[in-house]
Protein backbone atom coordinates (compact mmCIF):
# COMPACT_ATOMS: atom_id res chain seq x y z
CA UNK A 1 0.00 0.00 0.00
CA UNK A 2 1.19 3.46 -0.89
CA UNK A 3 2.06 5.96 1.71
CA UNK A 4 -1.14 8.04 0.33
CA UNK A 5 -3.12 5.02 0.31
CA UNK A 6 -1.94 4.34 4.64
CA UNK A 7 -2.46 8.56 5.07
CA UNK A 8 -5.81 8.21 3.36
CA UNK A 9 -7.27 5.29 5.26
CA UNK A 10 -5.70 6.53 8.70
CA UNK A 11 -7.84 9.87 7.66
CA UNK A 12 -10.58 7.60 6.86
CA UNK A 13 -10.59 5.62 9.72
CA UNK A 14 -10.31 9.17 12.50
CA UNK A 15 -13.91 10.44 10.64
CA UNK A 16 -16.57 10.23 13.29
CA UNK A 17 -18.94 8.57 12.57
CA UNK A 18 -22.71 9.41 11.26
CA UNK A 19 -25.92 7.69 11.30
CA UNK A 20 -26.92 7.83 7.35
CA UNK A 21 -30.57 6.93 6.67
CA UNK A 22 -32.91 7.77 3.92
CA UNK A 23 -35.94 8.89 3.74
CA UNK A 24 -38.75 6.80 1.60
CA UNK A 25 -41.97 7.38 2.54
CA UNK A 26 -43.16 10.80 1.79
CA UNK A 27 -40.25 11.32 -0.95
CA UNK A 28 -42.07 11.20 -4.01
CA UNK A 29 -45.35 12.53 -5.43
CA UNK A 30 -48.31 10.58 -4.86
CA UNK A 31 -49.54 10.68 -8.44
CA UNK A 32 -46.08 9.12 -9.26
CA UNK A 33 -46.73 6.49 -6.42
CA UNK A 34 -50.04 5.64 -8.12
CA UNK A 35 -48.23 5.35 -11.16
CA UNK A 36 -45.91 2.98 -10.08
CA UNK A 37 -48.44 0.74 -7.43
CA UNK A 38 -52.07 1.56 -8.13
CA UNK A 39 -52.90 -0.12 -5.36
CA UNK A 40 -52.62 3.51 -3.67
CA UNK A 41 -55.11 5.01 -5.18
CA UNK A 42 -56.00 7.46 -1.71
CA UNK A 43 -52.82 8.24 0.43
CA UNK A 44 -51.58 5.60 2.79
CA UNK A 45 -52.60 5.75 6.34
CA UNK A 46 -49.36 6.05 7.04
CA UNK A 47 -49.22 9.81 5.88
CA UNK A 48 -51.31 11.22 8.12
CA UNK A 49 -49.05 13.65 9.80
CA UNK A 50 -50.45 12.21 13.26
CA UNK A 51 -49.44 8.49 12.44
CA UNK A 52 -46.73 6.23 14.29
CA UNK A 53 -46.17 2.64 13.40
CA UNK A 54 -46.27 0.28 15.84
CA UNK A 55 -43.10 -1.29 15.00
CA UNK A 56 -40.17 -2.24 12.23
CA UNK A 57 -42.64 -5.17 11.26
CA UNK A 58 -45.85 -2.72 10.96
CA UNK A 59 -43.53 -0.47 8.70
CA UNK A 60 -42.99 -3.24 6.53
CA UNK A 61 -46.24 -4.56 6.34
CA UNK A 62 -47.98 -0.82 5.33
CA UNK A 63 -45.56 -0.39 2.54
CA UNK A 64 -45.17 -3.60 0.76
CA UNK A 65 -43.65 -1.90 -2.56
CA UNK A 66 -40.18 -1.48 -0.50
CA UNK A 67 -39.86 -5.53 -0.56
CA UNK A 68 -41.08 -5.73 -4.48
CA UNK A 69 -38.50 -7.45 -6.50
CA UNK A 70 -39.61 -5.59 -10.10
């Protein structure tokens, strides 16, 4: 390994370190969300701007087009 390559990944490796997460729900238009899944044809439950899942498993089960394989 080059002595930029050791400098670079002792840089590297001193970053602190971030939580990076993104964003899905909410992130596109709904009339492109129709498009896509018709099944939505009024706005999910979900984006009610009052609305909590109950957990990781009721996420996944109210938005079923983040598991679709297309």
């Amino acid at each position: 390994m080059s002595p930029e390559s050791v400098a670079l990944r002792a840089f590297v490796d001193a970053l602190l370190m971030t939580e990076t997460h993104l964003h899905l729900e909410g992130t596109l238009p709904l009339e492109l969300l129709q498009q896509v899944w018709p099944e939505f044809a009024q706005p999910p439950a979900s984006w009610a701007w009052d609305f909590k899942f109950r957990d990781f498993g009721h996420f996944e089960a109210e938005l079923p087009f983040l598991s679709a394989t297309e």
